[in-house]
PDB file of N, CA and C in Angstrom:
ATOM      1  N   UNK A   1      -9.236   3.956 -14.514  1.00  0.00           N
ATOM      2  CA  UNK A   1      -8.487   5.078 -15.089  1.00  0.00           C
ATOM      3  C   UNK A   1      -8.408   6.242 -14.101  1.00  0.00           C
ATOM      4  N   UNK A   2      -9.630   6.727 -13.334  1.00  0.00           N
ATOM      5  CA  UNK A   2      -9.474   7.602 -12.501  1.00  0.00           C
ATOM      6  C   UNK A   2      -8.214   7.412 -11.415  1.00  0.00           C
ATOM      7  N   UNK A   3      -8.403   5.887 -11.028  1.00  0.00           N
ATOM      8  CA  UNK A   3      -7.640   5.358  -9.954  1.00  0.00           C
ATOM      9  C   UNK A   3      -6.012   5.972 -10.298  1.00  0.00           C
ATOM     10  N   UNK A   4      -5.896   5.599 -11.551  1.00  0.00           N
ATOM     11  CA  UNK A   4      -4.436   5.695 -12.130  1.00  0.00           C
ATOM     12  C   UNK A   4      -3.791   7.738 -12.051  1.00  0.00           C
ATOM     13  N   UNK A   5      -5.041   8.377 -12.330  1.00  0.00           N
ATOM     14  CA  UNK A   5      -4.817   9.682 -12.624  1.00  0.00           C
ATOM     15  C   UNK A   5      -4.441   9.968 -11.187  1.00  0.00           C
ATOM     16  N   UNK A   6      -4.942   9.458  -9.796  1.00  0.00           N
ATOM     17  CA  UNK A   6      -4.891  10.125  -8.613  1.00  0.00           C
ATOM     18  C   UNK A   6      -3.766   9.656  -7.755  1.00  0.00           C
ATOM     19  N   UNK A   7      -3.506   8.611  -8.244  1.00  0.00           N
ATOM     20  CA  UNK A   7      -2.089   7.565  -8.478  1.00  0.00           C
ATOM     21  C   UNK A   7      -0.853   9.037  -8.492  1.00  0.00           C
ATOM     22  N   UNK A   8      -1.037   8.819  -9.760  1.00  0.00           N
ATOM     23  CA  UNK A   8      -0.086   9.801 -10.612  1.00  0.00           C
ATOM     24  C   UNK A   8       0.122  11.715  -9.994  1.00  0.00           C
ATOM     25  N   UNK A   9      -0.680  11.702 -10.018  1.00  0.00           N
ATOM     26  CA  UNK A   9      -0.920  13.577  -9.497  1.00  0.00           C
ATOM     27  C   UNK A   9      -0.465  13.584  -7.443  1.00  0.00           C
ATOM     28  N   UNK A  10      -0.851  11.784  -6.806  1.00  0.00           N
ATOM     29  CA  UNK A  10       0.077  11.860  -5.761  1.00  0.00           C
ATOM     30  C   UNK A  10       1.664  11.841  -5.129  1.00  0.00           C
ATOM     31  N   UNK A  11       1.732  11.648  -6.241  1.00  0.00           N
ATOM     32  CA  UNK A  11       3.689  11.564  -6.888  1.00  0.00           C
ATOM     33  C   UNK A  11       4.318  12.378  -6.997  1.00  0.00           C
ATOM     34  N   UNK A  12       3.148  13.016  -8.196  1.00  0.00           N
ATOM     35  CA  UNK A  12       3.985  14.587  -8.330  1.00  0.00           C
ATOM     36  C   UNK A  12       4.007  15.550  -7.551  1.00  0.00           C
ATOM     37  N   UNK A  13       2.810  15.158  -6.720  1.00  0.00           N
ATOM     38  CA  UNK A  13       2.383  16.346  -5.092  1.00  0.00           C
ATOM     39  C   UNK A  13       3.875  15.956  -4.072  1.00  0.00           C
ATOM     40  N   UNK A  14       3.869  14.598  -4.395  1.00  0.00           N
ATOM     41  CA  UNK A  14       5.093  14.379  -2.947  1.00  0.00           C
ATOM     42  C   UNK A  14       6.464  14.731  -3.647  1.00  0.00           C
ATOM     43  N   UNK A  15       6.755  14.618  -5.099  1.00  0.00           N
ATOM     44  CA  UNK A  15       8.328  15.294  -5.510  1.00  0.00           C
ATOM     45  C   UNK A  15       8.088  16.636  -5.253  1.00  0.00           C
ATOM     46  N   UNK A  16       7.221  17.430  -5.657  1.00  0.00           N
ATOM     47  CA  UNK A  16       7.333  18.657  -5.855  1.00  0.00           C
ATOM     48  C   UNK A  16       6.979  19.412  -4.722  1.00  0.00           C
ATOM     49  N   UNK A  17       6.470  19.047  -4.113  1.00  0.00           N
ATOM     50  CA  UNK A  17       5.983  19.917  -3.169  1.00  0.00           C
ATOM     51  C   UNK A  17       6.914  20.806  -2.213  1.00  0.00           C
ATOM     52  N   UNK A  18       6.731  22.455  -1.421  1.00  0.00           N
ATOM     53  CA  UNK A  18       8.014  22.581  -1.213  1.00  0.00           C
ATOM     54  C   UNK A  18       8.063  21.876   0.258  1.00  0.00           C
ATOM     55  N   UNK A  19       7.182  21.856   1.312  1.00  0.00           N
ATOM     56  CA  UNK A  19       7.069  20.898   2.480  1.00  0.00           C
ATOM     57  C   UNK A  19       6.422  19.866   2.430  1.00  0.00           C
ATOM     58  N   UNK A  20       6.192  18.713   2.348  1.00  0.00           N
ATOM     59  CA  UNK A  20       5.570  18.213   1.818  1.00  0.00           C
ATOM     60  C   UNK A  20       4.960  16.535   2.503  1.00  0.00           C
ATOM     61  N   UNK A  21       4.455  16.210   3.438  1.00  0.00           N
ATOM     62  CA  UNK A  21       4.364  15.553   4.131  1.00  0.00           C
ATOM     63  C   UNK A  21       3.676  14.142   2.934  1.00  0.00           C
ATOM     64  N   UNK A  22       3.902  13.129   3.244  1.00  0.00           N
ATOM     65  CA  UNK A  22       3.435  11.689   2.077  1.00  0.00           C
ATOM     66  C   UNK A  22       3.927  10.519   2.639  1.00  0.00           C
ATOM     67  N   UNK A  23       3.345   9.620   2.966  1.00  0.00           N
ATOM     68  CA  UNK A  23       4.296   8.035   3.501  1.00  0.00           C
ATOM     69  C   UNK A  23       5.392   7.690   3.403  1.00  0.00           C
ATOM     70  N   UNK A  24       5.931   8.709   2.368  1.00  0.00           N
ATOM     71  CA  UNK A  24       7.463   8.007   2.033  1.00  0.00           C
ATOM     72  C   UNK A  24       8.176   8.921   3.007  1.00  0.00           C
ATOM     73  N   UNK A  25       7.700   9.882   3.224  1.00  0.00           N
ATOM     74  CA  UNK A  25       8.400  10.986   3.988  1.00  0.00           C
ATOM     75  C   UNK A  25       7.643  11.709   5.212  1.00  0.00           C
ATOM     76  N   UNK A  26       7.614  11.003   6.576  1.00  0.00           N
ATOM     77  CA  UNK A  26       6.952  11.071   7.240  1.00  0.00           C
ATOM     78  C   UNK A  26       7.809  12.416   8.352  1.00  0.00           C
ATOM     79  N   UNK A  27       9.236  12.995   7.583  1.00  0.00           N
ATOM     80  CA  UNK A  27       9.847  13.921   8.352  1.00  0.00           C
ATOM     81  C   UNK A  27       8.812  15.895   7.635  1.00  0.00           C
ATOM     82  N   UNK A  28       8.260  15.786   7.348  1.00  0.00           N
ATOM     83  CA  UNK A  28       7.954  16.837   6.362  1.00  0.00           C
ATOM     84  C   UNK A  28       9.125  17.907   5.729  1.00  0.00           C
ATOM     85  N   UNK A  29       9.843  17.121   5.039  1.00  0.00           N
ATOM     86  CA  UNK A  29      10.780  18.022   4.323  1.00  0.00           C
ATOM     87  C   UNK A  29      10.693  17.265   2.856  1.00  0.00           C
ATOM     88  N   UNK A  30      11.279  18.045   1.668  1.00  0.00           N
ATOM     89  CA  UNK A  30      11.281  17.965   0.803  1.00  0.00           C
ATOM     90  C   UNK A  30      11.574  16.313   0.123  1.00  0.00           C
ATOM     91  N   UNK A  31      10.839  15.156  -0.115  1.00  0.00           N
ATOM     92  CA  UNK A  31      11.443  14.493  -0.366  1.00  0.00           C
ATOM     93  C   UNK A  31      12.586  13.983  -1.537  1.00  0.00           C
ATOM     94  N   UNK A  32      12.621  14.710  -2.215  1.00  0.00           N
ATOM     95  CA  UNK A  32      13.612  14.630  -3.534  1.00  0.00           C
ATOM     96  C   UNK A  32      15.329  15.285  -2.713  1.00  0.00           C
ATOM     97  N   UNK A  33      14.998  15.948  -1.696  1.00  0.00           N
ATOM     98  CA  UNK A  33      16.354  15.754  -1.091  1.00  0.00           C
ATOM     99  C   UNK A  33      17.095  15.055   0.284  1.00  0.00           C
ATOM    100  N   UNK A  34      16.148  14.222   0.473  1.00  0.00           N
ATOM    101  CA  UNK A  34      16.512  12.785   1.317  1.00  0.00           C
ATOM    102  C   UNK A  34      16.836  11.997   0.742  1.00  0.00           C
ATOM    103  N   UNK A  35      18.411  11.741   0.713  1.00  0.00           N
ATOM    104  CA  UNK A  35      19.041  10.328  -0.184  1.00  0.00           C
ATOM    105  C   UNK A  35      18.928   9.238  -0.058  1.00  0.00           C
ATOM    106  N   UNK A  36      17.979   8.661   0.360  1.00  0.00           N
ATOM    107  CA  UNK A  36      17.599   7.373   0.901  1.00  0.00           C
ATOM    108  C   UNK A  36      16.744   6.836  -0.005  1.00  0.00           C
ATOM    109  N   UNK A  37      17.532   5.824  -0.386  1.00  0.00           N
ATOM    110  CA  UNK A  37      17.029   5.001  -1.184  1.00  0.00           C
ATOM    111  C   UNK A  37      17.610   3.922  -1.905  1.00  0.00           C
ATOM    112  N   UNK A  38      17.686   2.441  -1.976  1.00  0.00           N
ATOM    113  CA  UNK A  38      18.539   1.299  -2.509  1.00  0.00           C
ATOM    114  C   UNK A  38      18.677   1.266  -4.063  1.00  0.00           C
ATOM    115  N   UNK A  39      20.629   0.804  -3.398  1.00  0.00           N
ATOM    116  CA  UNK A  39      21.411   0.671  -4.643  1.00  0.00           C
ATOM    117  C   UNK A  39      21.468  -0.694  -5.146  1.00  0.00           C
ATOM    118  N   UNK A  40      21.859  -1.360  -6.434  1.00  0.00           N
ATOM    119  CA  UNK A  40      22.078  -2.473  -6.141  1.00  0.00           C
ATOM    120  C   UNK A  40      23.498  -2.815  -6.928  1.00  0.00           C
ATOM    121  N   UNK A  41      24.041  -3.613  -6.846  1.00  0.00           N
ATOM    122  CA  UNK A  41      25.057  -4.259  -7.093  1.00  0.00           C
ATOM    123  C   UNK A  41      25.405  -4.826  -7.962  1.00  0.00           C
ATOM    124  N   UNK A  42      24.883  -4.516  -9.698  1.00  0.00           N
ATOM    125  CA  UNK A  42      24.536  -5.470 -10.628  1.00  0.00           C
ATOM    126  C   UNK A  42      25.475  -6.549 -11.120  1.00  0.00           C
ATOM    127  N   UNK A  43      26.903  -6.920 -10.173  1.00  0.00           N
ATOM    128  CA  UNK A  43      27.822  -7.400 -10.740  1.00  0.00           C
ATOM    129  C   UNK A  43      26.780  -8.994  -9.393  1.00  0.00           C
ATOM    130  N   UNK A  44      26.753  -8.117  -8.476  1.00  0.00           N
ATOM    131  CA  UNK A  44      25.931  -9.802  -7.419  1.00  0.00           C
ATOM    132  C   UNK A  44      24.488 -10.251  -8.204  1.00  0.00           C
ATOM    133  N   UNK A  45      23.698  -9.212  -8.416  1.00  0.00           N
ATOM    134  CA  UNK A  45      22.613  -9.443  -8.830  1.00  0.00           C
ATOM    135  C   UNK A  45      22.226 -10.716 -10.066  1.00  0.00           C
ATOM    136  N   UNK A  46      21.365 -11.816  -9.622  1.00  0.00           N
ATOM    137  CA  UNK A  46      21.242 -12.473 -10.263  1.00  0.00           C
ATOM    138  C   UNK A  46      20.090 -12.570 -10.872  1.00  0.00           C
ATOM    139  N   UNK A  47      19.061 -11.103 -10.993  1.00  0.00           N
ATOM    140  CA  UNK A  47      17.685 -10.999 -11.666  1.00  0.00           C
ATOM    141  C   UNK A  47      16.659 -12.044 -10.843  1.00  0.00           C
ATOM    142  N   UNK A  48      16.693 -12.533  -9.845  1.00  0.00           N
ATOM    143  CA  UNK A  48      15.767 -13.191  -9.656  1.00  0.00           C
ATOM    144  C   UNK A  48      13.965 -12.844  -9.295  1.00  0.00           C
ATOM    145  N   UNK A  49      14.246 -10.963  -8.981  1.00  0.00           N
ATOM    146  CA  UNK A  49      13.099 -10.646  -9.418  1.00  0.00           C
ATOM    147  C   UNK A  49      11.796 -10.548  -7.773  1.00  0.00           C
ATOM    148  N   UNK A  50      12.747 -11.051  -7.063  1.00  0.00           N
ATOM    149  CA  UNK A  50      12.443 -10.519  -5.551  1.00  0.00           C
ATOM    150  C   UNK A  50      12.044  -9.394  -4.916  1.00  0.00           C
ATOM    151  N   UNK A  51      13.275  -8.640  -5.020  1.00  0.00           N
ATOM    152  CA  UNK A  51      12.783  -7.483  -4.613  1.00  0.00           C
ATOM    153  C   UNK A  51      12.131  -6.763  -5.630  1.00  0.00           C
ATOM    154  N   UNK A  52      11.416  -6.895  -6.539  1.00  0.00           N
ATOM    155  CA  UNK A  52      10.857  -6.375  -7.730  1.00  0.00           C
ATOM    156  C   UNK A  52       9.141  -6.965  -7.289  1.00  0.00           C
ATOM    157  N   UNK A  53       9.391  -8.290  -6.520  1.00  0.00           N
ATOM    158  CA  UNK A  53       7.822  -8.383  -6.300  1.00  0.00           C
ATOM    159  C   UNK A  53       7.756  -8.177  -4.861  1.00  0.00           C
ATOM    160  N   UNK A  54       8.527  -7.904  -4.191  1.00  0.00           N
ATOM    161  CA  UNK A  54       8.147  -7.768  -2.807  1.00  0.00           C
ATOM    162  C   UNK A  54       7.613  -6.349  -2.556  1.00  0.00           C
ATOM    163  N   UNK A  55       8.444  -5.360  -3.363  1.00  0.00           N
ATOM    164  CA  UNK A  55       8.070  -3.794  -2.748  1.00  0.00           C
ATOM    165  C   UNK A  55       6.581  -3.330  -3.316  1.00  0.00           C
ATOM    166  N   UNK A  56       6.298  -2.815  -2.143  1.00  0.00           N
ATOM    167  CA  UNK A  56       5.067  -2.461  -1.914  1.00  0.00           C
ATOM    168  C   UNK A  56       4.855  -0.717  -2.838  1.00  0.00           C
ATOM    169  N   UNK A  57       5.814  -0.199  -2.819  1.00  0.00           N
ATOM    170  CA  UNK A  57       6.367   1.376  -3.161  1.00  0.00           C
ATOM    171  C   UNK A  57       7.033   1.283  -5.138  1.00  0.00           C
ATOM    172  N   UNK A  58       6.637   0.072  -5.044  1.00  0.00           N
ATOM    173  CA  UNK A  58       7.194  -0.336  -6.644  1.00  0.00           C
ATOM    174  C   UNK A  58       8.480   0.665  -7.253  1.00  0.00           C
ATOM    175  N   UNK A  59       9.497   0.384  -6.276  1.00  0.00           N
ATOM    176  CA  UNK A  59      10.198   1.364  -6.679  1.00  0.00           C
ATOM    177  C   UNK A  59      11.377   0.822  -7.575  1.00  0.00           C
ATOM    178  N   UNK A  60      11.668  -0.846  -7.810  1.00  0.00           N
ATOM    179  CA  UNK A  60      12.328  -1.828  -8.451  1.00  0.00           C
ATOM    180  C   UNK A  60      11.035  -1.538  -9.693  1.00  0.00           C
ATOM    181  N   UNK A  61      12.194  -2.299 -10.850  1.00  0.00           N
ATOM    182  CA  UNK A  61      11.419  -2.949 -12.020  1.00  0.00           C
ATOM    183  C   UNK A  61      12.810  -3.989 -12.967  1.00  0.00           C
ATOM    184  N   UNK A  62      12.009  -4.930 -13.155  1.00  0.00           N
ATOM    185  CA  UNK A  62      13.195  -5.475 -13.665  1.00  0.00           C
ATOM    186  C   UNK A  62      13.770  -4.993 -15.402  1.00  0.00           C
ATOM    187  N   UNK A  63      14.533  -5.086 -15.781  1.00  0.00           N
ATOM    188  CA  UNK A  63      15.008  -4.838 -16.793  1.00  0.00           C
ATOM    189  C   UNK A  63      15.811  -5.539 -17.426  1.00  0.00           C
ATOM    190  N   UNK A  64      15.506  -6.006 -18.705  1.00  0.00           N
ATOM    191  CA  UNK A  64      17.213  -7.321 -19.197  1.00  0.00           C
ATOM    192  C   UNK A  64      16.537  -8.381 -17.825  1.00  0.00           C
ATOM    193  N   UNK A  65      17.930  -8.690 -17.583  1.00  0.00           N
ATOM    194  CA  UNK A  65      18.151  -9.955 -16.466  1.00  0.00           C
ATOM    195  C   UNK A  65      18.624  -9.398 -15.553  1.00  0.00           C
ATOM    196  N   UNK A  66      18.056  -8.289 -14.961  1.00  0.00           N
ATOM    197  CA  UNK A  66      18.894  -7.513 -13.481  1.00  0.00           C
ATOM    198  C   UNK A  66      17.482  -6.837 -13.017  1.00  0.00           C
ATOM    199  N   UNK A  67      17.353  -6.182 -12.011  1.00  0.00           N
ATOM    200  CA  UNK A  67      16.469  -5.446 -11.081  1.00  0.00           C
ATOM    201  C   UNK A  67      17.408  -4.292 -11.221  1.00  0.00           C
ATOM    202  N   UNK A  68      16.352  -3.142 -11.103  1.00  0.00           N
ATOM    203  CA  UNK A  68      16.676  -1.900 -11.462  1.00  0.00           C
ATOM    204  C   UNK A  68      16.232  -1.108 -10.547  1.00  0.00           C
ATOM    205  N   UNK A  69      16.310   0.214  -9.902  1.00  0.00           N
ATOM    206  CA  UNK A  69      15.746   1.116  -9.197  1.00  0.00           C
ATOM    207  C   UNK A  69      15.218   2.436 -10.203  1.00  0.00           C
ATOM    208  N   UNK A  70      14.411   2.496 -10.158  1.00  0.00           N
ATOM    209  CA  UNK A  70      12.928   2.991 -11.150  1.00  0.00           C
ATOM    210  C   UNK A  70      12.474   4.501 -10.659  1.00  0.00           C
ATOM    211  N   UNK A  71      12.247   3.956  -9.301  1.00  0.00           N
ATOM    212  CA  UNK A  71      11.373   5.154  -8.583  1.00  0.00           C
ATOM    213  C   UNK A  71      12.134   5.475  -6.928  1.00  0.00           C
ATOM    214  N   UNK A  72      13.005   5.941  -7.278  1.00  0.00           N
ATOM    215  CA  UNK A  72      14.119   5.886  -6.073  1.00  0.00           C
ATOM    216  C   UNK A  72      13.487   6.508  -4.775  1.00  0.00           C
ATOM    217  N   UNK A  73      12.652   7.539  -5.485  1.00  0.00           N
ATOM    218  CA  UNK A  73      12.128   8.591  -4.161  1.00  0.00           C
ATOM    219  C   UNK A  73      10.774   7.944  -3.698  1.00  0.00           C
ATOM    220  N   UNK A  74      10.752   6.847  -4.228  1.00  0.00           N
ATOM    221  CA  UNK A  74       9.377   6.108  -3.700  1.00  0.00           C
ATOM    222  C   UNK A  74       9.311   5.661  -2.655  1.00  0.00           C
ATOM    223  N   UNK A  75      10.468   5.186  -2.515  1.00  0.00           N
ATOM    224  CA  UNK A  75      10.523   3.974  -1.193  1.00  0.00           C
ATOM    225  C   UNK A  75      10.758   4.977   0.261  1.00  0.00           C
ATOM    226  N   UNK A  76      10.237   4.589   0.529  1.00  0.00           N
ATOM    227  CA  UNK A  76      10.031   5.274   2.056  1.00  0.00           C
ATOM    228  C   UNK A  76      11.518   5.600   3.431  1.00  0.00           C
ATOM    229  N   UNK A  77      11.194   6.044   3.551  1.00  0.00           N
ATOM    230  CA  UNK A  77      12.621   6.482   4.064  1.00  0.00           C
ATOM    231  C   UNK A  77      12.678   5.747   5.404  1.00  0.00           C
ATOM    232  N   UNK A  78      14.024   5.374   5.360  1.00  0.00           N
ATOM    233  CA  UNK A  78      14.442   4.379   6.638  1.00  0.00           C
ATOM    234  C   UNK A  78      14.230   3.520   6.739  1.00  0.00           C
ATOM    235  N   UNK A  79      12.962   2.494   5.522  1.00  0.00           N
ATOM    236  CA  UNK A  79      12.479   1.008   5.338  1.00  0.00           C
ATOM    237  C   UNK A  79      14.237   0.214   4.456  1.00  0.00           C
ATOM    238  N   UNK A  80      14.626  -0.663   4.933  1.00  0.00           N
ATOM    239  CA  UNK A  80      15.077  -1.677   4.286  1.00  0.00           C
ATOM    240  C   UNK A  80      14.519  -3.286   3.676  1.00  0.00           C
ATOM    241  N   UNK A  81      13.631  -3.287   4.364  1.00  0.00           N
ATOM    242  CA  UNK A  81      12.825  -4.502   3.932  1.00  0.00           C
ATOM    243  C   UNK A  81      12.845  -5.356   3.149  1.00  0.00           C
ATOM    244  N   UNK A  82      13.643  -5.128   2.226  1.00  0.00           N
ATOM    245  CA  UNK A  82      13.780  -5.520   0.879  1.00  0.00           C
ATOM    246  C   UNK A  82      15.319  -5.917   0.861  1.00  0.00           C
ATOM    247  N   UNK A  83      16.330  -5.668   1.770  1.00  0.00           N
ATOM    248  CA  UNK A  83      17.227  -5.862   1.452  1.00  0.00           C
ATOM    249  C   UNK A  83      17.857  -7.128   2.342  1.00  0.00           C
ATOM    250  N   UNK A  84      17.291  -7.580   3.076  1.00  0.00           N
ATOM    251  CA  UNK A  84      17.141  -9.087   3.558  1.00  0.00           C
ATOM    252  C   UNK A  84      16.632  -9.926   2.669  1.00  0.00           C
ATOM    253  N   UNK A  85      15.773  -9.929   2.059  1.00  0.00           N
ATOM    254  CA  UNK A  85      15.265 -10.554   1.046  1.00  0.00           C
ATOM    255  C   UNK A  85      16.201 -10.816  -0.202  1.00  0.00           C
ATOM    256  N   UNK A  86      16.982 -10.122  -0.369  1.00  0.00           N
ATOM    257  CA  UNK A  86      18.205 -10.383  -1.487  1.00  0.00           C
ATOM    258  C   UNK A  86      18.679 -11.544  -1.077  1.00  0.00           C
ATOM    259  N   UNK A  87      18.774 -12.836  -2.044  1.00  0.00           N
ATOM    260  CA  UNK A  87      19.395 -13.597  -1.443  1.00  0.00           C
ATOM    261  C   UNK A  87      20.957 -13.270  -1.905  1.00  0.00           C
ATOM    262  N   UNK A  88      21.547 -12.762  -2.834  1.00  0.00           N
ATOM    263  CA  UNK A  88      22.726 -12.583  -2.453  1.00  0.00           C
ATOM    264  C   UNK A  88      23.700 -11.243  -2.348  1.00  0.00           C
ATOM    265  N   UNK A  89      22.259 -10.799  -1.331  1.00  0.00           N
ATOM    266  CA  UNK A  89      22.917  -9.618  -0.845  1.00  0.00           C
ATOM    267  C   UNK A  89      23.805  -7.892  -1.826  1.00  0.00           C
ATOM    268  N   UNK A  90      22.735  -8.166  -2.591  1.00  0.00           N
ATOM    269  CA  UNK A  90      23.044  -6.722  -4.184  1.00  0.00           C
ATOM    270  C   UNK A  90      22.422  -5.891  -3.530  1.00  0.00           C
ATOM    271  N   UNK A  91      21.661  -5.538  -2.711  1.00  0.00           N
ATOM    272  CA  UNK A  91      20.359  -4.348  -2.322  1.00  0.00           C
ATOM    273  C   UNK A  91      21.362  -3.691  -1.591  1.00  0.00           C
ATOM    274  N   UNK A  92      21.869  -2.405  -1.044  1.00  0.00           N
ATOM    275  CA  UNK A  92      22.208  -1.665  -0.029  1.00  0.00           C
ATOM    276  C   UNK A  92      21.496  -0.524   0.054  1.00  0.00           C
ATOM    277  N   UNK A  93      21.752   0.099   1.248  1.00  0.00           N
ATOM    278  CA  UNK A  93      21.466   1.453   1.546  1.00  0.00           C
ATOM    279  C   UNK A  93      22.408   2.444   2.388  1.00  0.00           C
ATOM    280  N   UNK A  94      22.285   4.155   2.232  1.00  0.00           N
ATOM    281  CA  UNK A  94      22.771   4.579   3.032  1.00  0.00           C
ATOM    282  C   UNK A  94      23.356   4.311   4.814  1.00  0.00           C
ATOM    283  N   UNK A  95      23.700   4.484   5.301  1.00  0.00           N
ATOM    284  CA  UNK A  95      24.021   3.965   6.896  1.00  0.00           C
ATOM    285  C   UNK A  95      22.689   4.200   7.358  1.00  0.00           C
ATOM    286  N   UNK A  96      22.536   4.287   9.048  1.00  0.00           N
ATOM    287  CA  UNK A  96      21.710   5.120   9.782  1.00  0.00           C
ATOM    288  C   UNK A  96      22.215   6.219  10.330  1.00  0.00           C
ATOM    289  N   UNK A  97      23.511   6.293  10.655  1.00  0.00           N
ATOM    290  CA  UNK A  97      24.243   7.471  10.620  1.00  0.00           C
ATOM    291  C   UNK A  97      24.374   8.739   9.317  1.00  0.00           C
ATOM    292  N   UNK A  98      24.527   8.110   8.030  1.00  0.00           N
ATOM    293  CA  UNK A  98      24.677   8.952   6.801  1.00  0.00           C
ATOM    294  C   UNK A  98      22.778   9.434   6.758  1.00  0.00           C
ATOM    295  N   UNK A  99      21.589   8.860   7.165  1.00  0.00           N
ATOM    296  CA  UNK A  99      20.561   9.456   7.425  1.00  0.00           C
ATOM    297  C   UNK A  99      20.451   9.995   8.654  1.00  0.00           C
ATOM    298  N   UNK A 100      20.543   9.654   9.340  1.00  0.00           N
ATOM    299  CA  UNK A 100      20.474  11.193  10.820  1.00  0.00           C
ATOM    300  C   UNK A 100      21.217  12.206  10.205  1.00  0.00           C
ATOM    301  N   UNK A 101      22.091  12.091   9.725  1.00  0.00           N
ATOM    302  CA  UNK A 101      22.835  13.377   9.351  1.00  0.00           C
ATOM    303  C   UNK A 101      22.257  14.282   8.117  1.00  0.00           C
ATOM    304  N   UNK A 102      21.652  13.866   7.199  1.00  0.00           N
ATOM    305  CA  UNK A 102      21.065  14.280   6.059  1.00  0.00           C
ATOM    306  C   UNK A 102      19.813  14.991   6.532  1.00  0.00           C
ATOM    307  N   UNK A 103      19.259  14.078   7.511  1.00  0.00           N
ATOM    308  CA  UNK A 103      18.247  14.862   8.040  1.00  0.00           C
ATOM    309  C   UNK A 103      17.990  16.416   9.279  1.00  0.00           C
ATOM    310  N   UNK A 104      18.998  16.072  10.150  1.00  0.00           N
ATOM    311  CA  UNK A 104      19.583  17.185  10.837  1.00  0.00           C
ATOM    312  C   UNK A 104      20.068  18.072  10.133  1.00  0.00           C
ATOM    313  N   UNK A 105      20.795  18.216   8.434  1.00  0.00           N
ATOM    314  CA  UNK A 105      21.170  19.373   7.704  1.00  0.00           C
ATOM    315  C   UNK A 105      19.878  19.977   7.133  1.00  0.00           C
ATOM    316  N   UNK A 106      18.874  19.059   6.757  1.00  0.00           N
ATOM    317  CA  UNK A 106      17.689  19.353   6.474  1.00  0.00           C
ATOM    318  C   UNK A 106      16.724  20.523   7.342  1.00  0.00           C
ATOM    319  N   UNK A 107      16.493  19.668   7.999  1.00  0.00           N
ATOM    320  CA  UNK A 107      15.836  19.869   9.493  1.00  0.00           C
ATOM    321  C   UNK A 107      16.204  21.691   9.494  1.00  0.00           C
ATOM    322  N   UNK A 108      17.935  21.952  10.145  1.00  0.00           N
ATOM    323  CA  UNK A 108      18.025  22.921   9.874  1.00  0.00           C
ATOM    324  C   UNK A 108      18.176  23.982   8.749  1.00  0.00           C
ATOM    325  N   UNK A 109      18.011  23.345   7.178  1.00  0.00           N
ATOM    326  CA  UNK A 109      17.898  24.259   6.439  1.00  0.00           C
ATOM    327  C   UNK A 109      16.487  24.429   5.906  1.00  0.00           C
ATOM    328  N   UNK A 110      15.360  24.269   6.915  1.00  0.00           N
ATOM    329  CA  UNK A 110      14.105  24.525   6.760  1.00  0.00           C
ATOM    330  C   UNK A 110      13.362  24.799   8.185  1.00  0.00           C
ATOM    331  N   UNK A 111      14.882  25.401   8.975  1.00  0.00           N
ATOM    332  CA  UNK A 111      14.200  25.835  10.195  1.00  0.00           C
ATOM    333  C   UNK A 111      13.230  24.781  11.054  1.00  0.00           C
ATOM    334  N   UNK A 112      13.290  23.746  11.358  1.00  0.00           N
ATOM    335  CA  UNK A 112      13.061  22.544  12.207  1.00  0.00           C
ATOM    336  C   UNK A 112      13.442  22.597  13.108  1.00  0.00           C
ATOM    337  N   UNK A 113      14.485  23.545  13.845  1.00  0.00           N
ATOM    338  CA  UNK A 113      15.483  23.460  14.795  1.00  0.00           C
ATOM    339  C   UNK A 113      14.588  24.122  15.801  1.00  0.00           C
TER     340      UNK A 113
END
């Protein structure tokens, strides 16, 4: 139970925080405004429940007969890992271009520059 409470109170330290350094966000900026994080495709998706046991950041959960994104700000920024593993290809993510750029607006609207 303790385990679970320190679980929990590290979550809310990494949404809320206003700089906030945590594994998922190894840039120290706010992570709730880094858009990075996988979509999926529920018309490809065939529930098989993959990327639901592969992620380490439990940020899938399945739901019905589809995989769902749960904990969006969980997953660590710039990991795809999970989206090779789709076998038919439902997982996406932002570019690497649409993240350099999110982060450079960042960057400079918290004085990083």
């Amino acid at each position: 139970m303790g385990e679970e409470k320190k679980e929990k109170y590290l979550a809310e330290e990494r949404y809320y925080g206003p700089k906030v350094m945590a594994p998922q966000n190894p840039f120290g900026l706010p992570r709730k405004e880094i858009k990075w994080f996988p979509t999926i495709n529920h018309e490809l998706c065939t529930g098989c429940g993959i990327c639901v046991e592969f992620c380490p950041e439990h940020v899938y959960e399945k739901q019905g007969d589809k995989a769902v994104v749960v904990r969006p700000y969980d997953c660590l920024v710039g990991c795809e890992s999970c989206r090779p593993r789709c076998p038919v290809g439902a997982i996406s993510f932002p570019s690497r271009q649409e993240l350099k750029q999110m982060l450079r607006e960042l960057r400079e609207k918290y004085g990083y520059r």
